[in-house]
Protein backbone atom coordinates (compact mmCIF):
# COMPACT_ATOMS: atom_id res chain seq x y z
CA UNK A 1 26.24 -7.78 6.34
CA UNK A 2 26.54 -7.27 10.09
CA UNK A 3 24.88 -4.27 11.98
CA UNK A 4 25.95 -3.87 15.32
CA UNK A 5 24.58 -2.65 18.10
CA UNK A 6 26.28 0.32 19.71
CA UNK A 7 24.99 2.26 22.87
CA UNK A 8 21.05 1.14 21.70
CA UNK A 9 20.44 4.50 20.01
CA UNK A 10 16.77 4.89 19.38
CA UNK A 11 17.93 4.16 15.59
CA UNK A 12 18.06 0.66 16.53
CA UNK A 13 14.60 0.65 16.06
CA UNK A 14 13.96 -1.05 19.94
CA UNK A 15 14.92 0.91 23.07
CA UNK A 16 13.80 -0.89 26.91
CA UNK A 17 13.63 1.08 30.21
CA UNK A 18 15.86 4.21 30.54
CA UNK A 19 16.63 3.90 26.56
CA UNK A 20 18.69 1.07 27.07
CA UNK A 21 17.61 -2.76 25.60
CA UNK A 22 18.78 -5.92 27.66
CA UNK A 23 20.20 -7.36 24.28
CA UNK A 24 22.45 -3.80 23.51
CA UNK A 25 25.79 -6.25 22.40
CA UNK A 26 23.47 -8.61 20.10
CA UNK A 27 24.10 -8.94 16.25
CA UNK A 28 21.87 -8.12 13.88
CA UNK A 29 22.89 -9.85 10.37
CA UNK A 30 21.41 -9.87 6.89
CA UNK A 31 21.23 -14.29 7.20
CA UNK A 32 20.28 -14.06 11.19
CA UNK A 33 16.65 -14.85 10.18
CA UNK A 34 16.03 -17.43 7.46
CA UNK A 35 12.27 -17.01 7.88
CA UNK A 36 12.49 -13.09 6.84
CA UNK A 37 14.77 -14.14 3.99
CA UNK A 38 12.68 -16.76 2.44
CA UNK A 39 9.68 -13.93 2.62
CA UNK A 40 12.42 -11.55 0.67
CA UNK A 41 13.72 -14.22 -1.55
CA UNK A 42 9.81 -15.57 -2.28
CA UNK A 43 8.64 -11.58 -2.82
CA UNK A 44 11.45 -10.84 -4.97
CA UNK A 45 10.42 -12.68 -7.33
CA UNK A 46 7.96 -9.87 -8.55
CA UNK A 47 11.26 -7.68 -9.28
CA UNK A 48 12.65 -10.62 -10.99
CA UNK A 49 9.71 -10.16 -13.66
CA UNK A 50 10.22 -6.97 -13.41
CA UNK A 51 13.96 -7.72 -14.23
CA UNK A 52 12.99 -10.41 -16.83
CA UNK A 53 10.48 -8.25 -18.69
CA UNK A 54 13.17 -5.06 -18.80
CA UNK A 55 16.12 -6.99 -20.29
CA UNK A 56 14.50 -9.45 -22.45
CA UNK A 57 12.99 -6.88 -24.90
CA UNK A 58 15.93 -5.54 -25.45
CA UNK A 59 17.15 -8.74 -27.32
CA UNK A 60 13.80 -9.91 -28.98
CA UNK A 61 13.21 -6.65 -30.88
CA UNK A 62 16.22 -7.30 -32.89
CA UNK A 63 14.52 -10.77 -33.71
CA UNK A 64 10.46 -9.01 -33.84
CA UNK A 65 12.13 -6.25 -36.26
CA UNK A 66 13.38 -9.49 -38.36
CA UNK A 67 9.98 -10.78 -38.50
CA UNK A 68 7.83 -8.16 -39.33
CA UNK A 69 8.71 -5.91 -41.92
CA UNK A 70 6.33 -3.06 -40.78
CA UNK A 71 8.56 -3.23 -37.19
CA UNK A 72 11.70 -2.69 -39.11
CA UNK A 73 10.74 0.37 -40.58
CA UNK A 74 9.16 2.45 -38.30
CA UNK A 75 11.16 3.13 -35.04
CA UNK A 76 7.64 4.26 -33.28
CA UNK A 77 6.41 0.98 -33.48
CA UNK A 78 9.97 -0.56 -32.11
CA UNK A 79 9.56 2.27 -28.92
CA UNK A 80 5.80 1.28 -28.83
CA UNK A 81 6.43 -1.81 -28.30
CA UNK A 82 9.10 -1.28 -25.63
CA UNK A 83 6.90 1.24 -24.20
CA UNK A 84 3.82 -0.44 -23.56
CA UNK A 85 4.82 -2.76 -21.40
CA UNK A 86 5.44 1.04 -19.28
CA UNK A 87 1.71 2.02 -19.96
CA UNK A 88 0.86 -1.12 -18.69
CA UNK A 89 2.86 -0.71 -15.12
CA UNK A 90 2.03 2.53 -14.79
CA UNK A 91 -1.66 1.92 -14.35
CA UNK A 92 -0.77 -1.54 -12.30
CA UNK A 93 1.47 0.57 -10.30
CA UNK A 94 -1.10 3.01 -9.86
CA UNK A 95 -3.22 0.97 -8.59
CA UNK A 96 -1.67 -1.32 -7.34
CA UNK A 97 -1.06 1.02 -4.17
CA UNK A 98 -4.96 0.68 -3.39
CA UNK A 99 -5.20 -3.10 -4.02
CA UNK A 100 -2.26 -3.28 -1.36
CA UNK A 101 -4.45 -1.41 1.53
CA UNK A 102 -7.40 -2.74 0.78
CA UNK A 103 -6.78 -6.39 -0.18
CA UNK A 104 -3.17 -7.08 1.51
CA UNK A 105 0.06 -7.84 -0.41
CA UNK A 106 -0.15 -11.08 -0.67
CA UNK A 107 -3.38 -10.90 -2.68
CA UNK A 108 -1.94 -7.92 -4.83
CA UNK A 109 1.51 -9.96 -5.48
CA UNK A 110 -1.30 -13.48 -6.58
CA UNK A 111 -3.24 -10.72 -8.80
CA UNK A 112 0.03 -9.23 -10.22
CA UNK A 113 1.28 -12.92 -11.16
CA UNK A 114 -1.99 -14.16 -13.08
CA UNK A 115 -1.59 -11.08 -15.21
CA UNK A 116 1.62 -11.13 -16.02
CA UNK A 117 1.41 -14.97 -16.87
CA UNK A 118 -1.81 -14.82 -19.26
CA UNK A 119 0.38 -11.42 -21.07
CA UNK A 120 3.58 -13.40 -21.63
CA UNK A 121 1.41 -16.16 -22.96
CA UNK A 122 -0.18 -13.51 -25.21
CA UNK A 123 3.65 -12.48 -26.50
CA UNK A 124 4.33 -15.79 -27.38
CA UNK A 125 1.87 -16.33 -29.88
CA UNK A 126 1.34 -12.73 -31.11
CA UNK A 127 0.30 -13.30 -34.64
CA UNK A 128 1.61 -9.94 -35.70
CA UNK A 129 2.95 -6.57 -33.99
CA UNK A 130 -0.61 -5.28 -32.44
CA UNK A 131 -1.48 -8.42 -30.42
CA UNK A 132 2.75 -8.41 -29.41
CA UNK A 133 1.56 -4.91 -28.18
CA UNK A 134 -1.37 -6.09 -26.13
CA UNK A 135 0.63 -9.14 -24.70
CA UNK A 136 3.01 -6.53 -23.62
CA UNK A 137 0.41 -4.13 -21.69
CA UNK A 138 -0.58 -6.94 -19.90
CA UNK A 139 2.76 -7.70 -18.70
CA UNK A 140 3.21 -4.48 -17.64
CA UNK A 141 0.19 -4.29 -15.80
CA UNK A 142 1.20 -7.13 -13.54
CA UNK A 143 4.92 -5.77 -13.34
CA UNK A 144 3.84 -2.33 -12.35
CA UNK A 145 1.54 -4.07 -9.32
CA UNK A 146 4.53 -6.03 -8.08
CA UNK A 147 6.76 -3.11 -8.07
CA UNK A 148 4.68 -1.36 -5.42
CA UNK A 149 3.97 -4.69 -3.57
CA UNK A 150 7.74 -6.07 -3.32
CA UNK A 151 9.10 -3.68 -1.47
CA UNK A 152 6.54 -2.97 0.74
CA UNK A 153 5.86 -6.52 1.29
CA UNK A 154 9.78 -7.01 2.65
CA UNK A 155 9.90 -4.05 4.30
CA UNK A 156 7.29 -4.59 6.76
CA UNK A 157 8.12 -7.95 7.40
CA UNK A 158 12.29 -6.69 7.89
CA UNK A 159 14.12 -5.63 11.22
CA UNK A 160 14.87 -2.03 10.70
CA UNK A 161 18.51 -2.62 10.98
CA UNK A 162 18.96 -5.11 8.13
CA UNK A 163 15.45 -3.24 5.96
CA UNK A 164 17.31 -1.48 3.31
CA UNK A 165 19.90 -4.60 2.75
CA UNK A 166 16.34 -6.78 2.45
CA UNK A 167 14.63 -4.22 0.42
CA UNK A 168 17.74 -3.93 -1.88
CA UNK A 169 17.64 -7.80 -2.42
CA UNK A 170 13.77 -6.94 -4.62
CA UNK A 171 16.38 -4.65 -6.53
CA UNK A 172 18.82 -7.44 -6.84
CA UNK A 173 16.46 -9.19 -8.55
CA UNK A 174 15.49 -6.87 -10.51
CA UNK A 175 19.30 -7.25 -11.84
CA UNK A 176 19.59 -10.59 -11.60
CA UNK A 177 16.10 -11.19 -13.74
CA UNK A 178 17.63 -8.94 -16.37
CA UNK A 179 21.32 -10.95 -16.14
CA UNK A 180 18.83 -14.30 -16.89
CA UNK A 181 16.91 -12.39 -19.82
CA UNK A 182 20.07 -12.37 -21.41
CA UNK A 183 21.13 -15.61 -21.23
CA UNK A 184 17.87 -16.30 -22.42
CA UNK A 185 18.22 -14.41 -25.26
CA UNK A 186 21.32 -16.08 -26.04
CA UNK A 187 20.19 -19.20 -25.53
CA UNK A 188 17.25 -18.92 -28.44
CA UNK A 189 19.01 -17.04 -30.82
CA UNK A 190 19.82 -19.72 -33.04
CA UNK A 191 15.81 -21.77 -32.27
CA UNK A 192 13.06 -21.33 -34.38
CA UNK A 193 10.47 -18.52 -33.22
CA UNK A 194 13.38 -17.25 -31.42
CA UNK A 195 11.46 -13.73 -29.82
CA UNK A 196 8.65 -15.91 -28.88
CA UNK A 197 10.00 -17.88 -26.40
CA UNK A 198 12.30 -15.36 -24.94
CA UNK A 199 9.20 -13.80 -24.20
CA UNK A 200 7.21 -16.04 -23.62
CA UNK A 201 9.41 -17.51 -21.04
CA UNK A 202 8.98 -15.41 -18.54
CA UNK A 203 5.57 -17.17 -17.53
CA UNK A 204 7.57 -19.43 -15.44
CA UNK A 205 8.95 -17.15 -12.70
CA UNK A 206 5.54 -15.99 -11.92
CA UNK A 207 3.72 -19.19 -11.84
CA UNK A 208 6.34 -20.17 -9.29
CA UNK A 209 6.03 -17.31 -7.80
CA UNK A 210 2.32 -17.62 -7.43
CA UNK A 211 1.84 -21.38 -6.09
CA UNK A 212 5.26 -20.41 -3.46
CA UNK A 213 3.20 -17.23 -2.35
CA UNK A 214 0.00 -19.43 -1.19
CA UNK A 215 2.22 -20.65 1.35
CA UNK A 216 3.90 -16.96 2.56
CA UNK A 217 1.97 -14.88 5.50
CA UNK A 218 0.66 -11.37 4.75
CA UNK A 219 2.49 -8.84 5.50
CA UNK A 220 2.60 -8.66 9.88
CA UNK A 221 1.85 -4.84 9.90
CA UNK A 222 -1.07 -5.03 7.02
CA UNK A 223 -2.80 -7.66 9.39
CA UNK A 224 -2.40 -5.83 12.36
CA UNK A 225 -3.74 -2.69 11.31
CA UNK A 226 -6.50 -3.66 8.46
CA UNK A 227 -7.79 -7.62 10.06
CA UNK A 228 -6.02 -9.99 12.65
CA UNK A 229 -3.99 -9.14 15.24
CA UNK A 230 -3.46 -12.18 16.22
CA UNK A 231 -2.42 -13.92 13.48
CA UNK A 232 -0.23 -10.64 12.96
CA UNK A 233 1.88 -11.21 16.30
CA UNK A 234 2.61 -15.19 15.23
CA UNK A 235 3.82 -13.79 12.02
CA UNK A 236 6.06 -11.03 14.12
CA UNK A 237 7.34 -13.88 16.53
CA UNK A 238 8.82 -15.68 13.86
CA UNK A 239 10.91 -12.88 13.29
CA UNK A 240 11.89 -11.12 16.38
CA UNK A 241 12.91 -12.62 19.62
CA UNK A 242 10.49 -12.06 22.53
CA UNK A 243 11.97 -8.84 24.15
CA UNK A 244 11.57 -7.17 20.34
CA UNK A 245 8.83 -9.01 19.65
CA UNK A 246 6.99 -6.96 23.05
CA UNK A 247 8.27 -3.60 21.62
CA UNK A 248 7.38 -4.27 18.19
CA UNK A 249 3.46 -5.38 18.85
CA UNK A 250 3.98 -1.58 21.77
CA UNK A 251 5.13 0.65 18.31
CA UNK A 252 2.03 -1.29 16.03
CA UNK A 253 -0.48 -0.55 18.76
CA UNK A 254 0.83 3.12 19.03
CA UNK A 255 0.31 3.35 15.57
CA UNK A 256 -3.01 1.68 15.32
CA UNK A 257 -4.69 3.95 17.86
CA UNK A 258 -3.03 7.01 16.12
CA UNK A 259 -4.63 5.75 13.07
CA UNK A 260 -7.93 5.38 14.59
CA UNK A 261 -8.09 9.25 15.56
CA UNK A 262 -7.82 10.37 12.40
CA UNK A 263 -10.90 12.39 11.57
CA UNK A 264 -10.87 11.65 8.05
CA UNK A 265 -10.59 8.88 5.71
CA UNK A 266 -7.24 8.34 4.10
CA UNK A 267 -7.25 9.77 0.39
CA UNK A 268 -5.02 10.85 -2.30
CA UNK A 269 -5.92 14.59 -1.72
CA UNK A 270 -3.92 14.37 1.55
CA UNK A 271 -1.31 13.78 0.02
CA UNK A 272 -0.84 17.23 -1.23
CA UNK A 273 -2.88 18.50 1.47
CA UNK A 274 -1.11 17.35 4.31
CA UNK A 275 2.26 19.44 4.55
CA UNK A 276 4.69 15.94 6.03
CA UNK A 277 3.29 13.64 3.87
CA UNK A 278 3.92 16.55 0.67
CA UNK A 279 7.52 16.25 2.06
CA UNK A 280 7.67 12.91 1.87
CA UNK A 281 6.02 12.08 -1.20
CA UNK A 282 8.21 14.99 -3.40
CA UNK A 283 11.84 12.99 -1.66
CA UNK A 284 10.17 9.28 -3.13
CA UNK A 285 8.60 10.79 -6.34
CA UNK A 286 11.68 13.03 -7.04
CA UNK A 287 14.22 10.02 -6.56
CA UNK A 288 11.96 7.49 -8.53
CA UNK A 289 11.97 9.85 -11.72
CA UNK A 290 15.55 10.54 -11.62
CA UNK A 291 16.62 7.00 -11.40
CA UNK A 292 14.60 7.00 -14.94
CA UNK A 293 15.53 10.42 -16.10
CA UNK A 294 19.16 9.86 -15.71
CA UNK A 295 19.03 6.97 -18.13
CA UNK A 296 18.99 3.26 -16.53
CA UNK A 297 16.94 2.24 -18.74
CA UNK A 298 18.13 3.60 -21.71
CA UNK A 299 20.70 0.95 -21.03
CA UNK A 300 18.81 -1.81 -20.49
CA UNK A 301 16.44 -1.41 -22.56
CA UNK A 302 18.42 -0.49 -25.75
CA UNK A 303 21.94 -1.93 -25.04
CA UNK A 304 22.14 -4.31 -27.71
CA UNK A 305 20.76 -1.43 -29.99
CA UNK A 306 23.56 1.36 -28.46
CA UNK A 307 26.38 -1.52 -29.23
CA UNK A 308 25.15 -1.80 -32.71
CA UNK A 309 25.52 2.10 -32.87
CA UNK A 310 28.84 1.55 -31.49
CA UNK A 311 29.77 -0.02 -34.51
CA UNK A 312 29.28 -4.04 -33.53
CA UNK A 313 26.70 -5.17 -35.97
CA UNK A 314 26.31 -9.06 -35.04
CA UNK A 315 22.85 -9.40 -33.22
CA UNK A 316 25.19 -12.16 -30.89
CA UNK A 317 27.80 -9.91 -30.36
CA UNK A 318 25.37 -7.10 -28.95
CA UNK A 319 23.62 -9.47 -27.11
CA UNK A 320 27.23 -10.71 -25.85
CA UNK A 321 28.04 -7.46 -24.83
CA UNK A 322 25.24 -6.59 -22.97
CA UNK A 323 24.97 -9.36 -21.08
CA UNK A 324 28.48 -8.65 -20.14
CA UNK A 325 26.98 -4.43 -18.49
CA UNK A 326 23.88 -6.56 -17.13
CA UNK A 327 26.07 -8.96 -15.07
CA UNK A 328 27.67 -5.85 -13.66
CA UNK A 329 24.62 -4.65 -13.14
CA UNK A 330 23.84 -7.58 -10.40
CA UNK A 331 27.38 -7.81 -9.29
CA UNK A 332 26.54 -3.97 -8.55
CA UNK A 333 23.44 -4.32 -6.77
CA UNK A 334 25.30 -6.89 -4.48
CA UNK A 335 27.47 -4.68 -3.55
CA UNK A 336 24.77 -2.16 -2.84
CA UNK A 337 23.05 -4.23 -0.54
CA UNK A 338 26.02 -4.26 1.54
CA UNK A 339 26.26 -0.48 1.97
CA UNK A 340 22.86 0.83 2.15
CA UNK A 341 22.90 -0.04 5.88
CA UNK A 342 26.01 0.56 6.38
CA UNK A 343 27.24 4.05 4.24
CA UNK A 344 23.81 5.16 4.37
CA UNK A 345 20.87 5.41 1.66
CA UNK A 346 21.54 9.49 1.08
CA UNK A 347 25.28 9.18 0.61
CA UNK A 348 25.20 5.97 -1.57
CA UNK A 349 22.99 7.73 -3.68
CA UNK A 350 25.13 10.63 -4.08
CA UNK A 351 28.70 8.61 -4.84
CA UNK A 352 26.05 7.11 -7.30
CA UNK A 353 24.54 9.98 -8.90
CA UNK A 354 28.75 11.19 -9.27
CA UNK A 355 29.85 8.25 -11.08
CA UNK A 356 26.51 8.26 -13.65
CA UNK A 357 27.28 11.54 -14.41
CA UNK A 358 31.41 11.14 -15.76
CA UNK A 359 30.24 7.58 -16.72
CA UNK A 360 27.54 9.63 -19.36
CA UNK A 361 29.91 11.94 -20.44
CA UNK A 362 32.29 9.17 -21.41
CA UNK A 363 29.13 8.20 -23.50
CA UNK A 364 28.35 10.92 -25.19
CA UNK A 365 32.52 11.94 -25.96
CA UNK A 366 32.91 8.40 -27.77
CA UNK A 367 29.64 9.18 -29.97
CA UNK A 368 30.90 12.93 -30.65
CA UNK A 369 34.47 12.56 -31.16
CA UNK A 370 34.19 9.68 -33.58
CA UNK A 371 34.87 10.71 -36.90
CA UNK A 372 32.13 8.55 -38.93
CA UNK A 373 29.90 5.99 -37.84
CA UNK A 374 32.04 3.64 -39.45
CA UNK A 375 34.98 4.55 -36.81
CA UNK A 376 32.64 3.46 -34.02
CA UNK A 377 33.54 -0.10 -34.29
CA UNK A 378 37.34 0.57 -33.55
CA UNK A 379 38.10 2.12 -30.54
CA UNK A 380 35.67 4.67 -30.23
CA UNK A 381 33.34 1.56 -29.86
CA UNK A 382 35.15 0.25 -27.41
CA UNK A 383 35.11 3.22 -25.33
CA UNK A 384 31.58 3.05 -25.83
CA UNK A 385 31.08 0.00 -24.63
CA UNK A 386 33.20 0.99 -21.71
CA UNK A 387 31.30 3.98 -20.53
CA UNK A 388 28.42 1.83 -20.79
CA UNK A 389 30.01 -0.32 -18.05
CA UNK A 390 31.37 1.84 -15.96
CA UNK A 391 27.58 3.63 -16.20
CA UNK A 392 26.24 0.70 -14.36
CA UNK A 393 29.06 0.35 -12.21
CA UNK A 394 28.51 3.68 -10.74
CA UNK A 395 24.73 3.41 -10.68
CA UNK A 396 24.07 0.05 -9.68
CA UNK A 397 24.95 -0.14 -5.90
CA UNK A 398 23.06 3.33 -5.47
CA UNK A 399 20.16 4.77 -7.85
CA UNK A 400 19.30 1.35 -8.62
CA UNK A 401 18.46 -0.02 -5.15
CA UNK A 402 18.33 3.47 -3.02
CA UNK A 403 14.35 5.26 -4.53
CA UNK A 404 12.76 1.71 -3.73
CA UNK A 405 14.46 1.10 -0.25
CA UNK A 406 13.32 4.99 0.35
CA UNK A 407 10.13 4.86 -1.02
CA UNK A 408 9.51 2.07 0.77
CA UNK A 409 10.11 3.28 4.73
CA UNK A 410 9.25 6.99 4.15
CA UNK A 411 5.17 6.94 4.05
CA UNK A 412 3.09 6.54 7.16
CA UNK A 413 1.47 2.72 7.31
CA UNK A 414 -1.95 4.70 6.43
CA UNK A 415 -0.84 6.04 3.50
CA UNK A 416 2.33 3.52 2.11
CA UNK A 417 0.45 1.73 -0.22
CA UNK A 418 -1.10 4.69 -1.91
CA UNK A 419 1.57 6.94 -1.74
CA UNK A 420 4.15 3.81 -2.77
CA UNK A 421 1.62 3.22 -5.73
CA UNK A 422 1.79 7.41 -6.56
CA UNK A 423 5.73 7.25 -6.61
CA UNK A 424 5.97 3.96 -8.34
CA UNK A 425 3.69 5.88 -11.24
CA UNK A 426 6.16 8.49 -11.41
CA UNK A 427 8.94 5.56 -12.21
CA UNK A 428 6.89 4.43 -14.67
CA UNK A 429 5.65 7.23 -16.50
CA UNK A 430 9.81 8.63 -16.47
CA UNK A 431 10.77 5.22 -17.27
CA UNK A 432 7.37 5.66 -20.12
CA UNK A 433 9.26 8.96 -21.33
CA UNK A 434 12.27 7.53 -21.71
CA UNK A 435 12.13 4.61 -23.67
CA UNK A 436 9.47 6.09 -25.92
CA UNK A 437 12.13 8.97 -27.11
CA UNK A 438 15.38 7.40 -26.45
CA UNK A 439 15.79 6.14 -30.36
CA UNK A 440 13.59 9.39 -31.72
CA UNK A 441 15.90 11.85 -29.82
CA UNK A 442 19.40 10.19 -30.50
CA UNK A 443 17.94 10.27 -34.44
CA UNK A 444 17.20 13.97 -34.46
CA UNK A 445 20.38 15.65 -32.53
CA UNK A 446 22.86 12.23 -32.54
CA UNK A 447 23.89 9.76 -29.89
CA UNK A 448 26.56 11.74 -28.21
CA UNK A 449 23.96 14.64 -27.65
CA UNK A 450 21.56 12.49 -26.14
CA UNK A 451 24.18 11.14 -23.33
CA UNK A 452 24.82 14.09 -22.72
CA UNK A 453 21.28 15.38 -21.76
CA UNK A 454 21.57 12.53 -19.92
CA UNK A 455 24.43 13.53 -17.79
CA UNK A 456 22.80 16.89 -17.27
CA UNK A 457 20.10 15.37 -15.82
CA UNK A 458 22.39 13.35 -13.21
CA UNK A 459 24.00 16.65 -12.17
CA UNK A 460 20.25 18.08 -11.19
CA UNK A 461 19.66 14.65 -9.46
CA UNK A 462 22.49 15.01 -7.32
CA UNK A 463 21.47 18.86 -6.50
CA UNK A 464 17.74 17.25 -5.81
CA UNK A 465 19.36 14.29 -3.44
CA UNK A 466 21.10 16.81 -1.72
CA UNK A 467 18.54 19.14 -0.76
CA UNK A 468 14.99 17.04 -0.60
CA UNK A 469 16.33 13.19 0.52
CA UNK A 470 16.82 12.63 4.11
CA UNK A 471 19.10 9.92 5.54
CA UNK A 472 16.73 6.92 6.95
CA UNK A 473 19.44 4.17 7.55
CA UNK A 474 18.55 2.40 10.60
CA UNK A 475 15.13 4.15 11.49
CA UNK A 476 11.74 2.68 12.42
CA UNK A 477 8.53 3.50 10.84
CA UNK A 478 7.72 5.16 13.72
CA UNK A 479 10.97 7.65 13.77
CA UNK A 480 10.72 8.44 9.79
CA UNK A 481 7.12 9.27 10.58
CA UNK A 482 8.26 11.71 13.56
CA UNK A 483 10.98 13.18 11.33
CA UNK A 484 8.09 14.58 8.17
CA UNK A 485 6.12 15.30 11.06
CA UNK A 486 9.21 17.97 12.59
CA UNK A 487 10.04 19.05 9.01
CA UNK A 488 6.50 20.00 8.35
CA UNK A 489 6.27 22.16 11.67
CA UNK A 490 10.16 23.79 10.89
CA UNK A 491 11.35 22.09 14.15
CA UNK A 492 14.06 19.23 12.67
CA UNK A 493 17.28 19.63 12.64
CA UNK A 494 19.48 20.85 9.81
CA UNK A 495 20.96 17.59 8.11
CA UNK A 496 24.38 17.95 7.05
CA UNK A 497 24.66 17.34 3.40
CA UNK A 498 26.47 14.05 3.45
């Protein structure tokens, strides 16, 4: 990925005297700094979890069902089970924004990873379904923490150029976590206990992840606004050369001073009280519930389960098959990180949003048109399997890395962790919704139906993208928070729809 450069637009995010900087023909890359990517790489590891923990249910319930009778016959418990791993991030996502402002992200990511270690250890030696259910709140508790801290975490420590590209990479994970969980799956299906140590498993990543994050800095704009300054600008200087380095400590002090004349205390009333930041927070709320409501994880939650309505009964096979959509999935989200800087955050989500919706459609035709259930594993199964891929073709490089990459650099730095942790509870609680009625719905008015819901949905995304999402690709914190800030007052500029 190569950003360059041209005529030092105050999109750069650095301008010098007269608008112009002394370094206007330098090369901003997505490797230039390995410093910022280690942070990334090291921080991502929360989405992998997140990734892990998505993908790797999806497999063991067909072994948990197998195990325990009372599973097998009642499809609440199987969505319960799922789901609570949701409740779970929803509340760590909820507040998880506070534990960001007031202890720091690096504390919040150490907090997120004991949790999530002592649930998966709680999975793996669930005596029945109930404790399997507690193991899996836990989890989500410590999953829904990371997902507000990730993203935040890499995007304050990223040149503006290159954020969305380092931001996507959490996202990446995400993929690539959920790629692993089904190799894992694989990998146990034949072992003893098989569900228990795909789930159990995923301790690993986050113990890693915690002894590697006593070692990383806190985030340089949490330290410069909430404790050290200092130790803030040798964080910065590691990233930025010293002409950036001046302007970026110049926008931070800005910012701090700003801060410091604010009347009131930051709270979660302002958020609908204040008209810019209720701009803001309905364009990251709105895109984080229709990356859920338009069915992502439907798919990865229930693949193996929507290939065994196609008609491919073998547990393997399904699991064969879907870890065939979740390597597109990461191949996808490659891709993406490539064009969010480039083509733009708004229009990638759009070309994004298009593709979901005919990808759906394809769906829900296979499920309707097929004569029988029976017929399904011919080649109306096959179709089905191919509009599941081309579903994550399509949404992969856009709604899957786009809401956190937007929801990360939209908020003012007094309000991003609370208003990250409000919009990563919307995720949650869509993502909640959606998993706990997927199997219900598709039982009461058929498969085919329910994809099709689904596409409708994807069409009232787009018209949502269109009107309430602005384009942020290659803006400072301090320009997005000048941009609500016109908005609000009915003093921006139109923005063209694409």
């Amino acid at each position: 990925m190569t950003i360059v450069e041209s005529g030092c637009s105050s999109s750069s995010g650095y301008l010098g005297v007269g608008g112009r900087s002394s370094e206007c023909d330098r090369k901003i890359t997505y490797f230039s700094n390995s410093y910022v990517l280690g942070l990334t790489v090291v921080a991502g590891i929360g989405g992998l979890l997140f990734g892990y923990d998505t993908g790797v249910i999806s497999g063991a319930l067909l072994y948990i069902r197998d195990e325990f009778e009372e599973v097998n016959r009642s499809k609440f418990l199987q969505e319960t089970i799922v789901s609570m791993a949701l409740v779970g991030a929803m509340i760590g996502a909820a507040v998880g924004g506070w534990i960001n402002d007031a202890f720091g992200r690096k504390r919040a990511t150490l907090s997120a990873d004991v949790v999530f270690t002592l649930g998966s250890i709680i999975m793996a030696v669930a005596p029945n379904p109930y404790v399997l259910i507690l193991g899996r709140l836990l989890v989500g508790l410590g999953v829904g923490v990371a997902s507000v801290t990730a993203p935040v975490y890499i995007a304050e420590a990223a040149p503006s150029e290159i954020r969305g590209g380092l931001v996507s990479t959490n996202v990446l994970m995400i993929t690539g976590g959920q790629f692993l969980s089904y190799l894992v799956n694989l990998a146990f299906t034949e072992v003893p206990g098989t569900w228990r140590w795909m789930l159990g498993v995923s301790a690993l990543p986050a113990i890693i992840q915690f002894f590697l994050m006593l070692f990383m800095p806190e985030s340089p704009r949490w330290l410069y606004m909430k404790k050290d300054k200092s130790e803030a600008i040798i964080v910065l200087s590691k990233i930025y050369d010293p002409y950036r380095l001046e302007v970026e400590i110049d926008q931070l002090a800005t910012a701090l001073e700003e801060e410091r004349q604010r009347k009131s205390r930051v709270s979660y009333y302002d958020v609908f009280r204040v008209k810019e930041l209720r701009l803001a927070f309905l364009a990251g709320a709105g895109i984080q519930a229709f990356q859920q409501f338009t069915g992502i994880n439907t798919v990865m939650y229930y693949s193996p389960t929507i290939v065994q309505m196609a008609g491919f009964n073998s547990n393997q096979l399904a699991l064969l098959l879907s870890m065939v959509v979740a390597s597109m999935n990461a191949v996808g989200t490659i891709l993406g990180i490539y064009l969010i800087d480039n083509f733009g955050r708004k229009k990638l989500a759009l070309s994004s949003l298009s593709g979901a919706t005919i990808s759906l459609i394809i769906l829900a035709l296979a499920f309707l048109l097929a004569p029988s259930s029976d017929s399904m594993n011919g080649l109306y199964g096959w179709i089905a399997v191919a509009g599941l891929a081309l579903y994550i073709a399509f949404f992969s490089p856009g709604m899957g890395p786009v809401p956190w990459t937007i929801n990360s650099e939209i908020y003012p730095e007094a309000y991003r962790g609370i208003c990250g942790g409000m919009s990563a509870t919307v995720n949650w609680i869509s993502n909640l919704i959606v998993a706990q009625s997927f199997l219900s719905v598709a039982e009461a008015v058929g498969t085919g139906v329910t994809f099709l819901i689904l596409a409708a949905v994807a069409v009232v995304a787009f018209v949502f993208v269109v009107v309430f999402v602005p384009e942020t690709k290659g803006l400072s914190f301090e320009e997005v928070e000048r941009m609500w800030k016109e908005k609000a007052s009915g003093s921006g500029n139109r923005e063209p729809l694409l």
